[in-house]
Protein backbone atom coordinates (compact mmCIF):
# COMPACT_ATOMS: atom_id res chain seq x y z
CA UNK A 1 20.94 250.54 99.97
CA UNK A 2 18.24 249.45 102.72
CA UNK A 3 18.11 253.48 103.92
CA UNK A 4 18.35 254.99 100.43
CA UNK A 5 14.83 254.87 99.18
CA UNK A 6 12.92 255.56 102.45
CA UNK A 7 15.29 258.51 103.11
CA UNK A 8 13.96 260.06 100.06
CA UNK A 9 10.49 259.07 100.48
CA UNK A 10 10.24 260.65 103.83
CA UNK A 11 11.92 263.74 102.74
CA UNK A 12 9.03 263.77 100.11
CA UNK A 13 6.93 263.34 102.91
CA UNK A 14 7.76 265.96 104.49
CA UNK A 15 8.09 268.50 102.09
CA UNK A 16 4.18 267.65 101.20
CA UNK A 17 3.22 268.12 105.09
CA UNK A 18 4.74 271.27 104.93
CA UNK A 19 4.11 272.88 101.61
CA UNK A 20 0.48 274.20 100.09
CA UNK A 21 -0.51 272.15 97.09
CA UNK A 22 -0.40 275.22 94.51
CA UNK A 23 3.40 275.58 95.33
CA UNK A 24 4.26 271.99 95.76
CA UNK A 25 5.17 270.92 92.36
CA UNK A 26 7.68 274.17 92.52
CA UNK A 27 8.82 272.61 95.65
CA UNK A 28 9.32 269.14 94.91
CA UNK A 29 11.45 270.62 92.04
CA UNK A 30 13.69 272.55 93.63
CA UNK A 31 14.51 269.37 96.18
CA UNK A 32 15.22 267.37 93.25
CA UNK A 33 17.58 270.48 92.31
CA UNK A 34 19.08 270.63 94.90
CA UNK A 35 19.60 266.61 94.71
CA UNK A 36 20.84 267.10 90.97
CA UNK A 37 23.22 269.88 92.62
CA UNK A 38 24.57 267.66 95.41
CA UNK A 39 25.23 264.84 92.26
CA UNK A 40 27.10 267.25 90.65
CA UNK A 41 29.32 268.46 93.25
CA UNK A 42 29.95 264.33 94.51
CA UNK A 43 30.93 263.71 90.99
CA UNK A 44 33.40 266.55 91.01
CA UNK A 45 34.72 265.47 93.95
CA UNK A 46 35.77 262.20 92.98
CA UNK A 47 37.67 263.19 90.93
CA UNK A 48 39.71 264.56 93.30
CA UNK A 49 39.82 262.43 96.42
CA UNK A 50 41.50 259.14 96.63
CA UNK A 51 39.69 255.91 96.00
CA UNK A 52 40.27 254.99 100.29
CA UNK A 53 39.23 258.60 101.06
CA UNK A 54 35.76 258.63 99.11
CA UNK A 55 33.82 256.67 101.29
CA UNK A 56 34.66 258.22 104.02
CA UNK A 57 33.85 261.64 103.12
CA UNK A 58 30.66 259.93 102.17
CA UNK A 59 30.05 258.94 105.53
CA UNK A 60 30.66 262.01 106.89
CA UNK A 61 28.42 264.06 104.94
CA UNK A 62 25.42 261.60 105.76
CA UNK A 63 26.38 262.15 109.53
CA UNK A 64 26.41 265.93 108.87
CA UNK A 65 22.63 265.70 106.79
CA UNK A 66 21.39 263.33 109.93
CA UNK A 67 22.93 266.17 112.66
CA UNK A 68 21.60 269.16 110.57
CA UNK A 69 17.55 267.06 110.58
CA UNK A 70 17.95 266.11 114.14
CA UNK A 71 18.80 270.10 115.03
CA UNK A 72 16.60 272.24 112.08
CA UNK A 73 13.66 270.04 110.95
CA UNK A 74 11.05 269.70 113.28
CA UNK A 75 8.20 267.31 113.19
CA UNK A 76 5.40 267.51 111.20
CA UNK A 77 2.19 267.87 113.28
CA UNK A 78 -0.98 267.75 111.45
CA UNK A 79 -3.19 270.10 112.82
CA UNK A 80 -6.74 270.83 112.40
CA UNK A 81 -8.29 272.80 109.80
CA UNK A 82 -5.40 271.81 107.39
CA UNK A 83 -6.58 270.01 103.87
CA UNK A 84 -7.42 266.38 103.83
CA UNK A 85 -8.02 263.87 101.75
CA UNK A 86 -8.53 260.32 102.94
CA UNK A 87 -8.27 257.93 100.54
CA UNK A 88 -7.63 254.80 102.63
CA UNK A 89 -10.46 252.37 103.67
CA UNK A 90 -11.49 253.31 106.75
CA UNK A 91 -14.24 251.76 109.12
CA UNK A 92 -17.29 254.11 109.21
CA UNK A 93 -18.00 255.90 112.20
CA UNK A 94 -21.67 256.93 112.83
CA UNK A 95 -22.34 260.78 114.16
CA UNK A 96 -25.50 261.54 116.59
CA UNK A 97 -27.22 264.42 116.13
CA UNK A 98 -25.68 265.82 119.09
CA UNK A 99 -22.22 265.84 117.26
CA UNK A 100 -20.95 262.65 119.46
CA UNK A 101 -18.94 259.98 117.64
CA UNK A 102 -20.40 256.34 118.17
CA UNK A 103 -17.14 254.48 117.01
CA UNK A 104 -14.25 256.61 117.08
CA UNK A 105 -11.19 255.77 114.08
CA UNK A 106 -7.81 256.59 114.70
CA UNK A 107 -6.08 259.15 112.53
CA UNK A 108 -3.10 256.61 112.27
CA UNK A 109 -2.13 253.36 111.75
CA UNK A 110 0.97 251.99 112.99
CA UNK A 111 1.59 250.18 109.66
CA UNK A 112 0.18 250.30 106.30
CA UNK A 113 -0.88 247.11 104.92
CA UNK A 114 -1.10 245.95 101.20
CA UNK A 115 -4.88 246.44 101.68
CA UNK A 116 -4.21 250.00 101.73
CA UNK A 117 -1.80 250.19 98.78
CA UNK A 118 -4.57 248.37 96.56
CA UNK A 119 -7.33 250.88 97.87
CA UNK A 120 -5.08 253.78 96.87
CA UNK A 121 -4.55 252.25 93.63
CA UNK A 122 -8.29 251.51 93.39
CA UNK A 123 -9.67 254.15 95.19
CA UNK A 124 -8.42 257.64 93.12
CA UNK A 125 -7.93 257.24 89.06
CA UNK A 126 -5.46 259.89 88.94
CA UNK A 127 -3.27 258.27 91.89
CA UNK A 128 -3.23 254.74 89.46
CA UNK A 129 -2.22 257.12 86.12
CA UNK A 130 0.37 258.43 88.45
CA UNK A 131 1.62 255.00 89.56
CA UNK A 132 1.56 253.76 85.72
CA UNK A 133 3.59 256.33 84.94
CA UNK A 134 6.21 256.30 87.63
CA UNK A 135 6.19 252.31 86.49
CA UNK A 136 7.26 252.75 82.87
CA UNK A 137 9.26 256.03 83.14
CA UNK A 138 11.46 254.25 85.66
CA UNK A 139 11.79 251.66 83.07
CA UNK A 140 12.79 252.98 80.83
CA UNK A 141 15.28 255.90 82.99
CA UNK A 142 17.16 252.71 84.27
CA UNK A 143 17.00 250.21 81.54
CA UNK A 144 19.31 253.89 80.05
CA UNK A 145 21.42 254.21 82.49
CA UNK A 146 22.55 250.33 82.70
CA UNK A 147 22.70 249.96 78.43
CA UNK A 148 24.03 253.39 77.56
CA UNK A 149 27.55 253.08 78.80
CA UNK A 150 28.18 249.26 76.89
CA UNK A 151 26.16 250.89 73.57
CA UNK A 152 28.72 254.04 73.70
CA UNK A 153 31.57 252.48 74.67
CA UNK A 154 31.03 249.59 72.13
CA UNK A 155 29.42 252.54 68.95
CA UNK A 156 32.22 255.18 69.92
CA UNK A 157 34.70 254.01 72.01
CA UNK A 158 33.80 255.88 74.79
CA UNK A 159 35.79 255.93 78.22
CA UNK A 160 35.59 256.68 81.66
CA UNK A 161 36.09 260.66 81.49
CA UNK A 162 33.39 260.74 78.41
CA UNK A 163 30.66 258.83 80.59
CA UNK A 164 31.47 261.53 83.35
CA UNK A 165 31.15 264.42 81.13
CA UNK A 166 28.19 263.06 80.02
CA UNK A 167 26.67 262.74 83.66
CA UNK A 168 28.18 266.21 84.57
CA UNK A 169 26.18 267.89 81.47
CA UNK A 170 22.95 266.44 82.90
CA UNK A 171 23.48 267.16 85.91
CA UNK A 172 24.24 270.40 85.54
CA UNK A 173 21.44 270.79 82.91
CA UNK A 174 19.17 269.60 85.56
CA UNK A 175 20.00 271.39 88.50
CA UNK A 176 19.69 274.38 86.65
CA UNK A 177 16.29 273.42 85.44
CA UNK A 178 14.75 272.58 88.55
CA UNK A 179 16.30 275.30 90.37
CA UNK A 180 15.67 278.14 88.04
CA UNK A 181 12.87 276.94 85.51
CA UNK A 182 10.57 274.69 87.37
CA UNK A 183 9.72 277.16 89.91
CA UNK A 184 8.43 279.68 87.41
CA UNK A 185 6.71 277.05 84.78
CA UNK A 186 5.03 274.84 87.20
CA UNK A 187 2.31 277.30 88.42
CA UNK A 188 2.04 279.19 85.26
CA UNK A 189 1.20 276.16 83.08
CA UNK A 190 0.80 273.48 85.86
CA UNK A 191 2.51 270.04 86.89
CA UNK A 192 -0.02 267.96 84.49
CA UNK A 193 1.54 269.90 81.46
CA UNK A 194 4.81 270.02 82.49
CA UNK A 195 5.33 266.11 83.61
CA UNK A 196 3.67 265.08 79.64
CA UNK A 197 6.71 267.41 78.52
CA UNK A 198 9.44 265.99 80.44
CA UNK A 199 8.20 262.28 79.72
CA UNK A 200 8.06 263.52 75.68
CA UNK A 201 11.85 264.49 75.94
CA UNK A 202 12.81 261.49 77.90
CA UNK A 203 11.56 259.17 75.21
CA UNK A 204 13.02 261.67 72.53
CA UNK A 205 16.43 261.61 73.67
CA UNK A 206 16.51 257.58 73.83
CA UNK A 207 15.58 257.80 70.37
CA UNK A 208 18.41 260.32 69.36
CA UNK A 209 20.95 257.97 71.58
CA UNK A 210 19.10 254.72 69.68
CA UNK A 211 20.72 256.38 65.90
CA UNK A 212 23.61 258.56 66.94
CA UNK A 213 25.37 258.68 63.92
CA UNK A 214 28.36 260.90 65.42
CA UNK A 215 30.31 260.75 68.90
CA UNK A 216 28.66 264.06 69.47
CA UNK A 217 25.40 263.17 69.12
CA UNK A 218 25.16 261.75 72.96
CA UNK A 219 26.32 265.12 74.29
CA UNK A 220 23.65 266.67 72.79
CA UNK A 221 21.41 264.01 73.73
CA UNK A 222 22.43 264.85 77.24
CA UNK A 223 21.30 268.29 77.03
CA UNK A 224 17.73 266.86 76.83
CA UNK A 225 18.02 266.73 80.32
CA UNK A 226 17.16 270.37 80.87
CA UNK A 227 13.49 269.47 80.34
CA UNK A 228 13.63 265.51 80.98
CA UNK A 229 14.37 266.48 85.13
CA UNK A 230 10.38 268.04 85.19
CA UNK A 231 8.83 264.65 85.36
CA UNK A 232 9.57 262.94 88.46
CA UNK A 233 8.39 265.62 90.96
CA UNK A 234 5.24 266.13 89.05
CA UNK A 235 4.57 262.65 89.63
CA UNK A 236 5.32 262.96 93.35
CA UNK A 237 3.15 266.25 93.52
CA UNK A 238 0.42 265.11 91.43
CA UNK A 239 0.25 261.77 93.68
CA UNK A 240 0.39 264.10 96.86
CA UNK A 241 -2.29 266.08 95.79
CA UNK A 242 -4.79 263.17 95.88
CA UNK A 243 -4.22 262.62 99.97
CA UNK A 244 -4.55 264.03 102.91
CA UNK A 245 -1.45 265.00 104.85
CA UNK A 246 -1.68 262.25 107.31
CA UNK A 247 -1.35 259.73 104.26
CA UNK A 248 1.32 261.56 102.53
CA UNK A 249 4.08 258.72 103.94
CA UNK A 250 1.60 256.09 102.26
CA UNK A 251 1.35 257.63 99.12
CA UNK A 252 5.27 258.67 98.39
CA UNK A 253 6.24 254.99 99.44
CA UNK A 254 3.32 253.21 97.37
CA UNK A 255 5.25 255.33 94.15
CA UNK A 256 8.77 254.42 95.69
CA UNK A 257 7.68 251.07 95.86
CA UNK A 258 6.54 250.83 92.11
CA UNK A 259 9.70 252.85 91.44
CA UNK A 260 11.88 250.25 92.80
CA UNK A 261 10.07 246.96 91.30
CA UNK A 262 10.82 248.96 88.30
CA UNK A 263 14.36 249.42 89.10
CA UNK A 264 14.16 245.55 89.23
CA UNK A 265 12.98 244.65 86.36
CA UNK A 266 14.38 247.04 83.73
CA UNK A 267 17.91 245.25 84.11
CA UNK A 268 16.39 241.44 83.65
CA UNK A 269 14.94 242.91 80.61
CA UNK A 270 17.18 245.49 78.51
CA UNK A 271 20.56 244.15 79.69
CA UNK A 272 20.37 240.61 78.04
CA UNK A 273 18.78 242.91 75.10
CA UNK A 274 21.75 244.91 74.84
CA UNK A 275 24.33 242.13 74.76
CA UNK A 276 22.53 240.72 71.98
CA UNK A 277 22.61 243.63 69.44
CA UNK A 278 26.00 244.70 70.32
CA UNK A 279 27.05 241.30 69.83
CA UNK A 280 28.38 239.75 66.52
CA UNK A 281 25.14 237.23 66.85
CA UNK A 282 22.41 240.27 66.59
CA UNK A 283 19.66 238.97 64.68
CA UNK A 284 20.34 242.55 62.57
CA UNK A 285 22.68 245.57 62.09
CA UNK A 286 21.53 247.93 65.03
CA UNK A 287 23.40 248.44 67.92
CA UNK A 288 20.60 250.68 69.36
CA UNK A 289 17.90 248.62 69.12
CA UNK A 290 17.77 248.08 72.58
CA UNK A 291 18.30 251.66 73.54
CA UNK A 292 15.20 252.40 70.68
CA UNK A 293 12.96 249.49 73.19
CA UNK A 294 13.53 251.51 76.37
CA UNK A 295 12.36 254.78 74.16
CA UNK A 296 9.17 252.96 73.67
CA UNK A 297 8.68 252.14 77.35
CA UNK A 298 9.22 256.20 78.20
CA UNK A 299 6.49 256.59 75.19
CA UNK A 300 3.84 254.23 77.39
CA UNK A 301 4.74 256.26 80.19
CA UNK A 302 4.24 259.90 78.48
CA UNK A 303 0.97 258.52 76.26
CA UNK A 304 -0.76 257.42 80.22
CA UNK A 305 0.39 261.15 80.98
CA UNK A 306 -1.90 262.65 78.58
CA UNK A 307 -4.49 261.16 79.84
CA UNK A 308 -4.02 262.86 83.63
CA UNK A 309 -6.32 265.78 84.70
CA UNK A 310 -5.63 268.27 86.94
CA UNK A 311 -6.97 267.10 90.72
CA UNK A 312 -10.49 268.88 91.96
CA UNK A 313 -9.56 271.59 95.08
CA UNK A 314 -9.80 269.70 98.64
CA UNK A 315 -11.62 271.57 101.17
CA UNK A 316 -10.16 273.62 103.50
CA UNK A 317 -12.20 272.24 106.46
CA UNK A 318 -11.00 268.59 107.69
CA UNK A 319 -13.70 266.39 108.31
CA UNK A 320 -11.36 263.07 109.65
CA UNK A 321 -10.32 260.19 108.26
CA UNK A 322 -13.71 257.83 108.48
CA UNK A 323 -17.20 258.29 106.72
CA UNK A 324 -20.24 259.94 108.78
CA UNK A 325 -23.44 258.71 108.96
CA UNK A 326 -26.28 260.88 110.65
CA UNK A 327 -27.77 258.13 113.66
């Protein structure tokens, strides 16, 4: 749990060091393919191995992913005349006419600080739309994901093997969307466009679960997934977009961050929410009600989407990470 998140921040990291921004949406999509693809196989799997046998095979494929990064992935190296952006407050640095540097500022810093997280939140409009968004659409993914299993369980008697098929079809769904469709679609009609379609989607098929009527009605609900999957790398790529690649590690774990406060409070809110409706003591007749609340928050989150513009080109010339002043 304490390697989980930074292991996927970094790898975001990573892929934005090493990618050019008018293919990185495409590429943060096919990661989170092949992520959906590695879900799918696991939950086929376990179906299979023993309980005692699971986490052990688990364990071995992490050893495996850390032997195949320590052998194929070298570092990243910024180098010059690569794109920058530097967002971060930075102490000025004055230039003499003769080109010489009176203060010199380091490139790095051996720790971010919360000062830094507020001045990218301050600092770039479309980074704080971004962050919004990653706030309320992980809100309302994981306020889902812990009510829908009690709603369908307690509206159509769902068990086990349903809740898997369920998670199979959007996985599948997914990992063929991000794979095969995201690559194509994000530089044709660009990551802006296609994270305000996702987000619609997401809040539509909370809505469908909030009045299924039928015990079929969640499988098709789950199909929604094929276009629900485009959102979260176009938030990564549209936040990576707005840095420079030395900050890329800042700006993947400022989202991660807001991610996982997310992640904390969705269950304080919707869980208590859901036991109340699906409870004999619900203030009305509607089981969903809760599940119809977490459409809502997805609605906040697609509404701030609109309102997200496609980021300006970044030079091709780097020019540091401090502010120049003629002496």
């Amino acid at each position: 749990m304490v390697c989980e998140g930074s292991v996927h921040c970094l790898t975001l990291a990573y892929v934005a060091d090493n990618i050019p921004e008018i293919r990185r949406a495409s590429a943060f999509g096919v990661l989170s393919g092949v992520g959906s693809s590695a879900f799918v196989c696991g939950t086929l799997s376990a179906r299979f191995l023993k309980t005692s046998s699971t986490f052990q095979v688990a364990a071995s494929v992490a050893a495996v992913a850390a032997v195949y990064m320590k052998l194929f992935l070298p570092d990243s190296v910024i180098k010059d005349g690569v794109l920058d952006r530097a967002i971060l407050e930075q102490k000025p640095c004055v230039i003499h006419l003769d080109g010489e540097s009176a203060q010199d500022s380091p490139v790095f810093k051996s720790m971010p600080s919360l000062d830094d997280m507020l001045s990218l939140l301050q600092t770039s409009s479309t980074f704080t739309k971004a962050a919004i968004v990653a706030f309320f659409s992980n809100l309302g993914d994981v306020g889902l994901h812990t009510s829908l299993m009690y709603y369908l369980k307690a509206r159509f008697h769902f068990n086990k093997h349903q809740f898997a098929d369920l998670m199979m079809i959007s996985g599948i769904a997914g990992t063929i969307s991000q794979l095969v469709l995201m690559p194509i679609l994000a530089p044709t009609i660009g990551e802006e466009k296609l994270l305000a379609i996702g987000l619609l989607f997401s809040c539509s098929h909370m809505f469908l679960y909030s009045i299924a009527w039928s015990f079929w009605v969640p499988y098709a609900a789950a199909m929604f997934s094929i276009l629900i999957v485009f959102a979260p790398p176009c938030i990564r790529s549209i936040a990576s977009k707005q840095v420079g690649p030395s900050e890329q590690g800042k700006v993947q774990g400022c989202i991660s961050g807001i991610s996982s406060f997310a992640h904390l409070v969705s269950p304080l809110a919707f869980t208590p929410l859901t036991a109340l409706f699906l409870s004999d003591g619900a203030p009305f007749n509607f089981p969903g009600f809760s599940i119809m609340c977490i459409g809502f928050a997805s609605m906040i989150a697609f509404l701030q989407s609109l309102t997200i513009r496609a980021a300006p080109p970044i030079s091709n010339k780097k020019v540091g990470n401090c502010s120049y002043t003629e002496a």
